[in-house]
PDB file of N, CA and C in Angstrom:
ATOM      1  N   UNK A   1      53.380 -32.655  23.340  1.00  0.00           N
ATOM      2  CA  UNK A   1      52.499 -32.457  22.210  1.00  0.00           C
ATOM      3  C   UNK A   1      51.114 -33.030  22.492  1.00  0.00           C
ATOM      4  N   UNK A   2      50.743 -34.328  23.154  1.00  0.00           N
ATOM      5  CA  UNK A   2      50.031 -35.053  23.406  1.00  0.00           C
ATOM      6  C   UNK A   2      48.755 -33.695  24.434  1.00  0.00           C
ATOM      7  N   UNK A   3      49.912 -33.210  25.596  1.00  0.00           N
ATOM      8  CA  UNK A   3      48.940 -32.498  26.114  1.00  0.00           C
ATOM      9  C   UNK A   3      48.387 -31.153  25.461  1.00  0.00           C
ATOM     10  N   UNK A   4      48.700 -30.938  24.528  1.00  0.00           N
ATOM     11  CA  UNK A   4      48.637 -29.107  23.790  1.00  0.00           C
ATOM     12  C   UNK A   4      47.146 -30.016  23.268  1.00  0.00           C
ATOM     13  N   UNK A   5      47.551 -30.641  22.231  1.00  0.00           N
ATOM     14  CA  UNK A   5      45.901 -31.603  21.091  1.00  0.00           C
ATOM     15  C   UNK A   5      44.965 -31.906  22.788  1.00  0.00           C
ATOM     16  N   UNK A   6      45.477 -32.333  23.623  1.00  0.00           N
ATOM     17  CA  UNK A   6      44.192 -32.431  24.308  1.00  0.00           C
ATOM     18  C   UNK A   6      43.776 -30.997  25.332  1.00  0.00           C
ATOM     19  N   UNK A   7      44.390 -30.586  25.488  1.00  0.00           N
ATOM     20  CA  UNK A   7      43.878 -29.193  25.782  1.00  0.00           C
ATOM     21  C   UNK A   7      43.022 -28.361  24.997  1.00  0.00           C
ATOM     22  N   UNK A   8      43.361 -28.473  23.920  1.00  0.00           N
ATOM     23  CA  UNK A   8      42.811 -27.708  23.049  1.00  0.00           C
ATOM     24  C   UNK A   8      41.272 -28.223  21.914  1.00  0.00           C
ATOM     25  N   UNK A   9      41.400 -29.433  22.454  1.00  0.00           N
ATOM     26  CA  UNK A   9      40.241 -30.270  21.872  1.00  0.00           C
ATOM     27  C   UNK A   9      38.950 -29.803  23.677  1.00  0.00           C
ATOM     28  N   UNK A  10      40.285 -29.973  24.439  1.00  0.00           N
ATOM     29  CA  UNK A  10      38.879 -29.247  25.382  1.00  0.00           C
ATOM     30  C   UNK A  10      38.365 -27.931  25.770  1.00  0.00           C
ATOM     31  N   UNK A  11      39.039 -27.502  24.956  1.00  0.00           N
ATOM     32  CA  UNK A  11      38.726 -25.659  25.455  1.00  0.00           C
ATOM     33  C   UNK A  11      37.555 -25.923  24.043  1.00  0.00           C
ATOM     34  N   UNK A  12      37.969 -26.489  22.892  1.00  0.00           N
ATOM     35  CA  UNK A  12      36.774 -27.093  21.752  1.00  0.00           C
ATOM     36  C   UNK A  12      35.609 -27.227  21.885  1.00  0.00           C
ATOM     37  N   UNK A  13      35.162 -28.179  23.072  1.00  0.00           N
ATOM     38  CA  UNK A  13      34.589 -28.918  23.618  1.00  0.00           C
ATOM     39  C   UNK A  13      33.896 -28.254  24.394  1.00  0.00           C
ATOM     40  N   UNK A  14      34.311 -27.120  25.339  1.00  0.00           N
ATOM     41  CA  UNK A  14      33.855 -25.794  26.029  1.00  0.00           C
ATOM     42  C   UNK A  14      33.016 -25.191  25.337  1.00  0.00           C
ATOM     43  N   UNK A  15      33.749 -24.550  24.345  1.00  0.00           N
ATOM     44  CA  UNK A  15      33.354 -23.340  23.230  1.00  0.00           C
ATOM     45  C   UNK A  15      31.926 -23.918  22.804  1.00  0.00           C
ATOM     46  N   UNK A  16      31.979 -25.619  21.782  1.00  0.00           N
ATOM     47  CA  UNK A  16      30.567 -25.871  21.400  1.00  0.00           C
ATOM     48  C   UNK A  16      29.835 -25.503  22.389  1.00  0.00           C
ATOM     49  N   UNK A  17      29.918 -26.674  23.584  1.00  0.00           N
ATOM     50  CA  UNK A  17      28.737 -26.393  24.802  1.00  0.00           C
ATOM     51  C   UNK A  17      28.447 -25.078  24.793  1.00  0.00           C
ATOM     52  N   UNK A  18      29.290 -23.776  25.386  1.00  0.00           N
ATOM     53  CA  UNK A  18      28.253 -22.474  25.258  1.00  0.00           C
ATOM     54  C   UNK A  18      27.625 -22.426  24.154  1.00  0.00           C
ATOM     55  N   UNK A  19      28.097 -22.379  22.960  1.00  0.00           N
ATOM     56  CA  UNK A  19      27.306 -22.213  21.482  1.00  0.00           C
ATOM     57  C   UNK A  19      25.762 -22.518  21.655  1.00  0.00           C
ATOM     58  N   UNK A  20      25.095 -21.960  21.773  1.00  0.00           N
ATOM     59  CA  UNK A  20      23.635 -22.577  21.707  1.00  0.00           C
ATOM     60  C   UNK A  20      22.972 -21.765  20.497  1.00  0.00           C
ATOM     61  N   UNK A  21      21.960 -22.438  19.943  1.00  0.00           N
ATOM     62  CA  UNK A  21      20.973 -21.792  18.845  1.00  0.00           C
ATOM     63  C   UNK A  21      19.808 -21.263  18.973  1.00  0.00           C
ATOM     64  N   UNK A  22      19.516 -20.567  18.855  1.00  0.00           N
ATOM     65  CA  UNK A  22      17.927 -19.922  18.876  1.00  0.00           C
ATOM     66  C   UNK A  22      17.197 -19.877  18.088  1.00  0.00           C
ATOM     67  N   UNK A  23      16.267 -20.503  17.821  1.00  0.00           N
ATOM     68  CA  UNK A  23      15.535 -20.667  16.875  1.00  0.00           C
ATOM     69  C   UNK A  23      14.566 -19.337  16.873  1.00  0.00           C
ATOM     70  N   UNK A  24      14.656 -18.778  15.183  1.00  0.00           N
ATOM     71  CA  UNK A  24      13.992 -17.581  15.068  1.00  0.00           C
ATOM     72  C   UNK A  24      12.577 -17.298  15.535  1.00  0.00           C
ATOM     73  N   UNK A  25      12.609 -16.290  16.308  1.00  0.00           N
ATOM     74  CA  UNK A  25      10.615 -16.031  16.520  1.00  0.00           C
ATOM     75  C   UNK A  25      10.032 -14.806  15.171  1.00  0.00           C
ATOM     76  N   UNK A  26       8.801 -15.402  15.037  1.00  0.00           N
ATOM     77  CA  UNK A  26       8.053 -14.609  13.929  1.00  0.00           C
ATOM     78  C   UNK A  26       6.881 -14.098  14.632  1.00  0.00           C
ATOM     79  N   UNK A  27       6.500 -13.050  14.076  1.00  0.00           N
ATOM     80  CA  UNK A  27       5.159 -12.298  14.672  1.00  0.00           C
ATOM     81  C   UNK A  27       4.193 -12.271  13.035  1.00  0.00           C
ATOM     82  N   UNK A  28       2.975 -12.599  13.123  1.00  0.00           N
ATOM     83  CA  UNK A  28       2.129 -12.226  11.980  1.00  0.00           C
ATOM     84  C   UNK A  28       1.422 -11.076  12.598  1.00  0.00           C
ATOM     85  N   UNK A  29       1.124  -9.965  11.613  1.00  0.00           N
ATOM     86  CA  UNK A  29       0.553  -8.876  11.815  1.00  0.00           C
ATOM     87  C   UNK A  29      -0.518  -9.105  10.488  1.00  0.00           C
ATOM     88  N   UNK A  30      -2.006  -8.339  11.260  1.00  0.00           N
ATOM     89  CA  UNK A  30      -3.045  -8.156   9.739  1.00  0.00           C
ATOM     90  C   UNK A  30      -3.067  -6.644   9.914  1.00  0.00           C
ATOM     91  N   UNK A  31      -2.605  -5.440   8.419  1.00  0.00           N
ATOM     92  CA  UNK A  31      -2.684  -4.236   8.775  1.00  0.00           C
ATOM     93  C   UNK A  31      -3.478  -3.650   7.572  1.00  0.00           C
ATOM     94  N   UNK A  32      -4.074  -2.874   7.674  1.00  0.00           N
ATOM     95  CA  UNK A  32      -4.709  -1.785   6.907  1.00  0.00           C
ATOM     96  C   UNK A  32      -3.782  -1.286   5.780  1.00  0.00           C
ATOM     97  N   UNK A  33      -2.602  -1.393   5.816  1.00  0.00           N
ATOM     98  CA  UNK A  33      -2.039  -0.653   4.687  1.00  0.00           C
ATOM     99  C   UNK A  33      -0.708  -1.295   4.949  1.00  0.00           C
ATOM    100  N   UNK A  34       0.238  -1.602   3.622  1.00  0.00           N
ATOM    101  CA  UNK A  34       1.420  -1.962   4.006  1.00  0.00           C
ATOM    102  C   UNK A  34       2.341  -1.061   2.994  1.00  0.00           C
ATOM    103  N   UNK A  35       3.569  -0.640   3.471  1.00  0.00           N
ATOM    104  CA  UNK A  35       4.970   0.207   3.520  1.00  0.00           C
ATOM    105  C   UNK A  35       5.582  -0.473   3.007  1.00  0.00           C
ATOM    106  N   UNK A  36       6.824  -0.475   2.154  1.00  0.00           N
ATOM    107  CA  UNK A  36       7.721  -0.799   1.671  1.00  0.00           C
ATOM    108  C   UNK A  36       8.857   0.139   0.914  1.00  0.00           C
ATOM    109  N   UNK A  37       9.907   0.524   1.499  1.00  0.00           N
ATOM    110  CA  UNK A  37      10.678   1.418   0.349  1.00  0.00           C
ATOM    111  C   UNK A  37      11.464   0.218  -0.565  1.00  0.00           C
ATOM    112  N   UNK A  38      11.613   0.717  -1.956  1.00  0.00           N
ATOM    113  CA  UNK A  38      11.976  -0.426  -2.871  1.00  0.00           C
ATOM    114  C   UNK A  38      13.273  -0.056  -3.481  1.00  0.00           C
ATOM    115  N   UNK A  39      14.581   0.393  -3.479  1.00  0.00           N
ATOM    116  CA  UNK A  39      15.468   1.092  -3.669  1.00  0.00           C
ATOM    117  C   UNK A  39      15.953   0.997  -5.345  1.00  0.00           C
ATOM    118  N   UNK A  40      14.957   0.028  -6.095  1.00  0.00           N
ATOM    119  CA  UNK A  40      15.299   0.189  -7.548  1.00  0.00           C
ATOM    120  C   UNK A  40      14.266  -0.860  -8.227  1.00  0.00           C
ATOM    121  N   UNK A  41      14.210  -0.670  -9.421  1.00  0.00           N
ATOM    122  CA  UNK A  41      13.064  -1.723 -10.097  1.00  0.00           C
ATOM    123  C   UNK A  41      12.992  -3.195  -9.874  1.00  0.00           C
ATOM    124  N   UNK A  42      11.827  -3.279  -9.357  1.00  0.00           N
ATOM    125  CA  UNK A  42      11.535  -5.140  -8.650  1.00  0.00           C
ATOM    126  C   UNK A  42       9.870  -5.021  -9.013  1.00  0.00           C
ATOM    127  N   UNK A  43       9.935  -6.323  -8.910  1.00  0.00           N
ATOM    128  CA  UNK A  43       8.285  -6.922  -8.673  1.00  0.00           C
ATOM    129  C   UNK A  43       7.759  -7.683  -7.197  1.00  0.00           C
ATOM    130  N   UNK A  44       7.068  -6.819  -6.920  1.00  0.00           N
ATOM    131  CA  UNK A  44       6.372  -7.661  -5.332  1.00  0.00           C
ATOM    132  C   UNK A  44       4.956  -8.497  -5.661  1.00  0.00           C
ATOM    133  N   UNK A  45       5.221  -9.334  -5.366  1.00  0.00           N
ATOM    134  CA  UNK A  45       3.980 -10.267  -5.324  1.00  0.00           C
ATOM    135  C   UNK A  45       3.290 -10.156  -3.821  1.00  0.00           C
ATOM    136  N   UNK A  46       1.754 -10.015  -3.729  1.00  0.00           N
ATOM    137  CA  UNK A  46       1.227  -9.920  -2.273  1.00  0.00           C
ATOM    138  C   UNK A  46      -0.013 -10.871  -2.351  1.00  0.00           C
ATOM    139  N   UNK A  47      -0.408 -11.324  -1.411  1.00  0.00           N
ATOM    140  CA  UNK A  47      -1.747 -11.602  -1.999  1.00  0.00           C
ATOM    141  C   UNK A  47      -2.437 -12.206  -3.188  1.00  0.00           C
ATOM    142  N   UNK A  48      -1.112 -12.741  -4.237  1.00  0.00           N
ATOM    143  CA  UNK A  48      -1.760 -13.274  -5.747  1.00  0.00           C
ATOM    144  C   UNK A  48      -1.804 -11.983  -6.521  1.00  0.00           C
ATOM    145  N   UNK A  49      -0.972 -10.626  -6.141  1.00  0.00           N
ATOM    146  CA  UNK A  49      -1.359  -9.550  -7.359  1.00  0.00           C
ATOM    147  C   UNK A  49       0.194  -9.594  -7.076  1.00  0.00           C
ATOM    148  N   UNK A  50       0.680  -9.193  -8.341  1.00  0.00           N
ATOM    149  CA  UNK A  50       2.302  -8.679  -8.725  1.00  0.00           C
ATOM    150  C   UNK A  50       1.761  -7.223  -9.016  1.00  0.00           C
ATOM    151  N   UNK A  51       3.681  -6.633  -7.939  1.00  0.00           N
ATOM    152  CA  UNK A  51       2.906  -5.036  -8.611  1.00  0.00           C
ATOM    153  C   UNK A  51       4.326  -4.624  -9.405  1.00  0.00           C
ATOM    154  N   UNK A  52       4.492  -4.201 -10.547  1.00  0.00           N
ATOM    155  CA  UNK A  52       5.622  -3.786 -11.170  1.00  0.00           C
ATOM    156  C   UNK A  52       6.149  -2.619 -10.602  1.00  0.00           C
ATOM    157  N   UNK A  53       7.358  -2.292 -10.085  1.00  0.00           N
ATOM    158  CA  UNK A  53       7.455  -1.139  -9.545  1.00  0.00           C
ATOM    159  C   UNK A  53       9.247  -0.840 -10.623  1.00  0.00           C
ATOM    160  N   UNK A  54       9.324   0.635 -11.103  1.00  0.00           N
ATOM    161  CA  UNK A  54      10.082   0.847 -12.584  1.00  0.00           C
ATOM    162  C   UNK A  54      11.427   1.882 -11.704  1.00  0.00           C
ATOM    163  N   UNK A  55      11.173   2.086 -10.643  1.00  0.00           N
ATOM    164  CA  UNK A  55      12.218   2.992 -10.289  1.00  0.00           C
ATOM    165  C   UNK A  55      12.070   2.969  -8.508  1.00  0.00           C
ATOM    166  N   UNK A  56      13.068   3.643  -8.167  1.00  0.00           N
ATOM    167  CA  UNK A  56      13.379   3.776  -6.468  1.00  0.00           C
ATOM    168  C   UNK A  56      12.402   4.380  -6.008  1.00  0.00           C
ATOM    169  N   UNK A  57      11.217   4.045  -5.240  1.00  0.00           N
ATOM    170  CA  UNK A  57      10.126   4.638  -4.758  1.00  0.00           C
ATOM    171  C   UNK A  57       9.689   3.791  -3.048  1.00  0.00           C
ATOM    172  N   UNK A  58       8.996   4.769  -2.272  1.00  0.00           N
ATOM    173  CA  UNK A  58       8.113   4.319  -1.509  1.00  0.00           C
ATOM    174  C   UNK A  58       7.236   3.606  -1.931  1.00  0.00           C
ATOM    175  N   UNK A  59       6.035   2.363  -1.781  1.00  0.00           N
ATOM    176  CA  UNK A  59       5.310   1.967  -2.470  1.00  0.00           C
ATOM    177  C   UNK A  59       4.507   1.293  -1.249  1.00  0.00           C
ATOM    178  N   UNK A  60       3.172   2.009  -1.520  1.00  0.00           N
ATOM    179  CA  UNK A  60       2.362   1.483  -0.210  1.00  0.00           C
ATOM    180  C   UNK A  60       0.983   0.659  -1.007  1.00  0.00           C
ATOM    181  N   UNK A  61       1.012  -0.520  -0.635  1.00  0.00           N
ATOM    182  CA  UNK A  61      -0.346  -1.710  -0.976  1.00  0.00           C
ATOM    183  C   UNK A  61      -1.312  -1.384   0.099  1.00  0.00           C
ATOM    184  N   UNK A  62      -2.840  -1.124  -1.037  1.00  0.00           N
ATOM    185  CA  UNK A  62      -3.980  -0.804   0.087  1.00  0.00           C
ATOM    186  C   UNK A  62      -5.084  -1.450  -0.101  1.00  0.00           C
ATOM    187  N   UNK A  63      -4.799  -2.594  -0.636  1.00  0.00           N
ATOM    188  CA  UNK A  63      -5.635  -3.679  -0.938  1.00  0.00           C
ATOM    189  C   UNK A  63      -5.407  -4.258  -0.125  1.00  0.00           C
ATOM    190  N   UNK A  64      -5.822  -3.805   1.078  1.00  0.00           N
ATOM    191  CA  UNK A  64      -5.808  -4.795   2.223  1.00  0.00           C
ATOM    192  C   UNK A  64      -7.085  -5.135   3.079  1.00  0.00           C
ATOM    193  N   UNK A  65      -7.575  -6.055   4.106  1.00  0.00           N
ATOM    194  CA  UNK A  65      -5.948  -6.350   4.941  1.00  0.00           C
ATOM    195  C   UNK A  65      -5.061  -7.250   4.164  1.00  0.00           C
ATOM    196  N   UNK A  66      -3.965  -7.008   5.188  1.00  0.00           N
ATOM    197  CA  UNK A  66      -2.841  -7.657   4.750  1.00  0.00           C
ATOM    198  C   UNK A  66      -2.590  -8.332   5.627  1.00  0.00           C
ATOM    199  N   UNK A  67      -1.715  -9.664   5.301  1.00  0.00           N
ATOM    200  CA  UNK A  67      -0.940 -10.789   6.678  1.00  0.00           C
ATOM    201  C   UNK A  67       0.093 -10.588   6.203  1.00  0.00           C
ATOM    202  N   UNK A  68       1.142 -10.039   7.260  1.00  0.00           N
ATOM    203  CA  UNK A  68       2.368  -9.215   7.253  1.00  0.00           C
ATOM    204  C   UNK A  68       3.038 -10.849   8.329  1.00  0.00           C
ATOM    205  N   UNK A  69       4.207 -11.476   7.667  1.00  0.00           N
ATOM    206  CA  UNK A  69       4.529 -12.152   8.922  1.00  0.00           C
ATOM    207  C   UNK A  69       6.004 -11.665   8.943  1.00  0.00           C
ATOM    208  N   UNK A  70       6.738 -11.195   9.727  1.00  0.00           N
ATOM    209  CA  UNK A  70       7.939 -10.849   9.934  1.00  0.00           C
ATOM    210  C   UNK A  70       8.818 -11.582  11.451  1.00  0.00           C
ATOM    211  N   UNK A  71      10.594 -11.570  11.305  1.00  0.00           N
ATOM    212  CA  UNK A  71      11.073 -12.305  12.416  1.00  0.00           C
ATOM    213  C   UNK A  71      10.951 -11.173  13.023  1.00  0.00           C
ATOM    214  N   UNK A  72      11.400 -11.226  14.370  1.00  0.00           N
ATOM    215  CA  UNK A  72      11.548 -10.028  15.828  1.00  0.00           C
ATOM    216  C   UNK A  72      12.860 -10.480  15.807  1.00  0.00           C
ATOM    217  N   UNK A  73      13.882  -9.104  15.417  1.00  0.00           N
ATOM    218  CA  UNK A  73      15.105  -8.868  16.171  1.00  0.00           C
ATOM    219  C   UNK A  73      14.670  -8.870  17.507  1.00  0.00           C
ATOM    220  N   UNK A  74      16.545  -8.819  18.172  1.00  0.00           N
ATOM    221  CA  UNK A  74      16.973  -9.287  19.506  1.00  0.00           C
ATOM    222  C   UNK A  74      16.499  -7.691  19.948  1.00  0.00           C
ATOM    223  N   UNK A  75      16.683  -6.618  19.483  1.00  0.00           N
ATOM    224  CA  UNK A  75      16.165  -5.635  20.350  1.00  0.00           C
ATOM    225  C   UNK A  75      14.238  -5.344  20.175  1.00  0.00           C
ATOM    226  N   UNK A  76      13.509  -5.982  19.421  1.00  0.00           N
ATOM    227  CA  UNK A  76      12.396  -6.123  19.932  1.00  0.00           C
ATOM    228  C   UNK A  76      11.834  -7.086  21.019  1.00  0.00           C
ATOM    229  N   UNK A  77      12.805  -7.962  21.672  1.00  0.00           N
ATOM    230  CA  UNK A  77      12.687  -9.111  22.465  1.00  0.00           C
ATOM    231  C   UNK A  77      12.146  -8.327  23.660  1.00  0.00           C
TER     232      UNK A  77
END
């Protein structure tokens, strides 16, 4: 029994070590116009303006520029 708990505390012990974390990367973008599809009634705040939006719509802000900061998925890497 003694050897199963320590075997298995070291295959444990394995597993953390690979485990590593990646800390998220962000990209800021400034764009001319910003996109958003909104799939049902919300309020977006941008910039200090709230925009009421009443139903499922595309909704593009052109009071820009804009500072867009978003993370980069693993396939934009």
């Amino acid at each position: 029994m003694r050897f199963s708990t320590a075997a298995v505390a070291g295959f444990a012990a394995v597993a953390l070590a690979q485990n590593t974390t990646v800390a998220p990367v962000y990209v800021t973008d400034v764009v001319t116009a910003f996109t958003t599809y909104c799939p049902s009634s919300t309020q977006l705040t941008h910039n200090g303006v709230t925009y009421t939006i009443t139903s499922a719509t595309t909704f593009t802000i052109t009071d820009c520029p804009c500072t867009v900061t978003r993370p980069v998925t693993s396939s934009q890497h």
